[in-house]
C-alpha atoms as a PDB file:
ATOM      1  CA  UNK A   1      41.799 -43.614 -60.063  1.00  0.00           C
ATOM      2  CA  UNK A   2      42.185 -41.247 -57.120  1.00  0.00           C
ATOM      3  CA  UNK A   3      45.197 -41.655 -54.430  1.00  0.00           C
ATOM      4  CA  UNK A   4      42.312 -42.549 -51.984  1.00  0.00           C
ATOM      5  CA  UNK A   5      41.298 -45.422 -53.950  1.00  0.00           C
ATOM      6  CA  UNK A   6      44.768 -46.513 -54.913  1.00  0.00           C
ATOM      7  CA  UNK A   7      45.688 -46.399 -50.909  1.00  0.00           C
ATOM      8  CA  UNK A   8      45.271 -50.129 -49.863  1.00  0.00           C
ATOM      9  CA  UNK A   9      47.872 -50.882 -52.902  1.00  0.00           C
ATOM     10  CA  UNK A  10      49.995 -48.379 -51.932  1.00  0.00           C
ATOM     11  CA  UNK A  11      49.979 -49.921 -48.499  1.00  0.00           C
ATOM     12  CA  UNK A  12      51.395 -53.455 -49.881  1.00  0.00           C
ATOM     13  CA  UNK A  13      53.918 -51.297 -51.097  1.00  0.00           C
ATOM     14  CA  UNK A  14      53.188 -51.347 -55.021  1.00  0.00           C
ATOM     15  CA  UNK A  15      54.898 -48.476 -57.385  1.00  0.00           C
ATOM     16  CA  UNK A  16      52.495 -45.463 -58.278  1.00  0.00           C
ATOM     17  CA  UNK A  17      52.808 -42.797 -60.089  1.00  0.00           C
ATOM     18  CA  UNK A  18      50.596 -40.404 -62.197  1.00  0.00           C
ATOM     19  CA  UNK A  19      49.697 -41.606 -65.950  1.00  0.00           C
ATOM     20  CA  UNK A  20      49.973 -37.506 -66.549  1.00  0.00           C
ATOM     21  CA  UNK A  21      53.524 -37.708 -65.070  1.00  0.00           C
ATOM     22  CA  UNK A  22      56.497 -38.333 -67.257  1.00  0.00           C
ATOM     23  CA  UNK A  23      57.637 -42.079 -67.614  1.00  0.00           C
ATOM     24  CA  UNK A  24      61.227 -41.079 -65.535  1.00  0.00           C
ATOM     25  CA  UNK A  25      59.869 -41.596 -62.080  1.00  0.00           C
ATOM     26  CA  UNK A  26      57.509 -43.522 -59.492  1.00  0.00           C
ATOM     27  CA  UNK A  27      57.038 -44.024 -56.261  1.00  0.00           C
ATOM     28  CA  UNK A  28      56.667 -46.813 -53.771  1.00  0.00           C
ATOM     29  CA  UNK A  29      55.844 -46.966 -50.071  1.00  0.00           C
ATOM     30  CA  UNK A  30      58.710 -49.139 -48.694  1.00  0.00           C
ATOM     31  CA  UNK A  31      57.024 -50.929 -46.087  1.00  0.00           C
ATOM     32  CA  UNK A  32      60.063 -52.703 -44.438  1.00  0.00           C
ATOM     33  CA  UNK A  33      61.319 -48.814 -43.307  1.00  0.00           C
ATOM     34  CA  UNK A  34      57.981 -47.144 -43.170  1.00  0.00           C
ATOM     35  CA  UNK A  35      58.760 -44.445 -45.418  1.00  0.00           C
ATOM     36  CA  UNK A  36      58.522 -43.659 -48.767  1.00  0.00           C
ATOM     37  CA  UNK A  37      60.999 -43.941 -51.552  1.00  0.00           C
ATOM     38  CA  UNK A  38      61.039 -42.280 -55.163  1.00  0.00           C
ATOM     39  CA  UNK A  39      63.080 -43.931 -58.269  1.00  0.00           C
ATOM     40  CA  UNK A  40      64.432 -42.008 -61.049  1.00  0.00           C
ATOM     41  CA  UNK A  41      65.734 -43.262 -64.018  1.00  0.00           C
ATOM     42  CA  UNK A  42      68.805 -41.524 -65.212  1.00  0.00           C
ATOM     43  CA  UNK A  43      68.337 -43.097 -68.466  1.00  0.00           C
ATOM     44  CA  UNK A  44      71.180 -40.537 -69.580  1.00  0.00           C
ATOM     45  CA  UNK A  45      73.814 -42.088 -67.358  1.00  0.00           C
ATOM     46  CA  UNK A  46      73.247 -45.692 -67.946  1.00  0.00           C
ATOM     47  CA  UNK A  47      71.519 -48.194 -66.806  1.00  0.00           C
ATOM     48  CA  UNK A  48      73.503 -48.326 -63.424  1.00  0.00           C
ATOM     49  CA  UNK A  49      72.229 -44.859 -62.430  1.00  0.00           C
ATOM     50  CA  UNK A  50      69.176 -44.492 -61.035  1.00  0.00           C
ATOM     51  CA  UNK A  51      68.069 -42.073 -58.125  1.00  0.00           C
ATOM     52  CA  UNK A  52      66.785 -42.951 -55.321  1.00  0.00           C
ATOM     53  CA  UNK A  53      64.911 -40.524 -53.041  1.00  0.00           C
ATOM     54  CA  UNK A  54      63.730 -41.063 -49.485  1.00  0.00           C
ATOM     55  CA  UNK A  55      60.518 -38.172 -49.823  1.00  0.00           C
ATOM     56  CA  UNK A  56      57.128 -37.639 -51.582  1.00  0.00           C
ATOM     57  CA  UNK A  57      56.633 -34.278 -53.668  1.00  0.00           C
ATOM     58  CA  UNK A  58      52.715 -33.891 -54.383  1.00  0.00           C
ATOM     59  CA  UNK A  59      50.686 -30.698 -54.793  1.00  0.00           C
ATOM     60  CA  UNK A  60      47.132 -29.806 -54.371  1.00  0.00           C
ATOM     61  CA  UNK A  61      46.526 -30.628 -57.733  1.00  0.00           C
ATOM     62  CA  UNK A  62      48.266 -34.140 -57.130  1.00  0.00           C
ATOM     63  CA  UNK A  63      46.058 -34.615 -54.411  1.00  0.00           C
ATOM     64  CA  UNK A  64      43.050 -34.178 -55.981  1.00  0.00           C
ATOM     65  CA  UNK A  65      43.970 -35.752 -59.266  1.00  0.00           C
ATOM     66  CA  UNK A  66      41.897 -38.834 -60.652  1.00  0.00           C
ATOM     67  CA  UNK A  67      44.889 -40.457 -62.975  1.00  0.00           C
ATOM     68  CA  UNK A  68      46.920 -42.555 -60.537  1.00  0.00           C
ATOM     69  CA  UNK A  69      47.857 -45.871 -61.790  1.00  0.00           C
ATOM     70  CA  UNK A  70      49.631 -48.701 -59.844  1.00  0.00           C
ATOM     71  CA  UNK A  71      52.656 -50.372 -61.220  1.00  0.00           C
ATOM     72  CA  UNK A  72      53.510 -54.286 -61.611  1.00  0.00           C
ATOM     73  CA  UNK A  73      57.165 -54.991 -59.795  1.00  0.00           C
ATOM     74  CA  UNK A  74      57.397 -56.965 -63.099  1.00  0.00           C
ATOM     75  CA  UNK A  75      56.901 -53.806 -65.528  1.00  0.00           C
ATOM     76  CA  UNK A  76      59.407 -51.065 -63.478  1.00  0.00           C
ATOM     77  CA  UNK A  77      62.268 -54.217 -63.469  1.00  0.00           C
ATOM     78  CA  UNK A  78      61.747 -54.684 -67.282  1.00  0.00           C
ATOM     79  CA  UNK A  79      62.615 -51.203 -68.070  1.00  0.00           C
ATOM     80  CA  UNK A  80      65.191 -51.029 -70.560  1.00  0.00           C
END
């Protein structure tokens, strides 16, 4: 899917992320604060380590690309 069609989930503040990306990271539009976040696993620290940035890093070729998924709540929270 492209970031244009993913947009309306996006808006109800659903984790996205690339299916081309690595499995480390997503991001989510936290509607509460209008802004939006990114999570990182730090799977090398532990499980009480993960990142979490306030910012969006996309490129042209990001912006353009047509392999955006949407995540479940349920499926980033049952990451081991």
């Amino acid at each position: 899917m492209t970031l244009q069609e993913i947009t309306p989930l996006i808006e109800k503040g659903l984790p996205f992320r690339r299916s081309d990306w690595e499995d480390d990271f997503y991001y989510f539009y936290d509607t509460d604060n209008s802004r939006f976040v990114r999570h990182t696993y730090m799977g090398d620290l532990g499980d009480d380590y993960d990142m979490i940035e306030y910012t969006i890093r996309l490129d042209l070729e990001d912006l353009t690309a047509k392999d955006w998924i949407v995540l479940t709540w349920e499926a980033v929270n049952d990451r081991t």
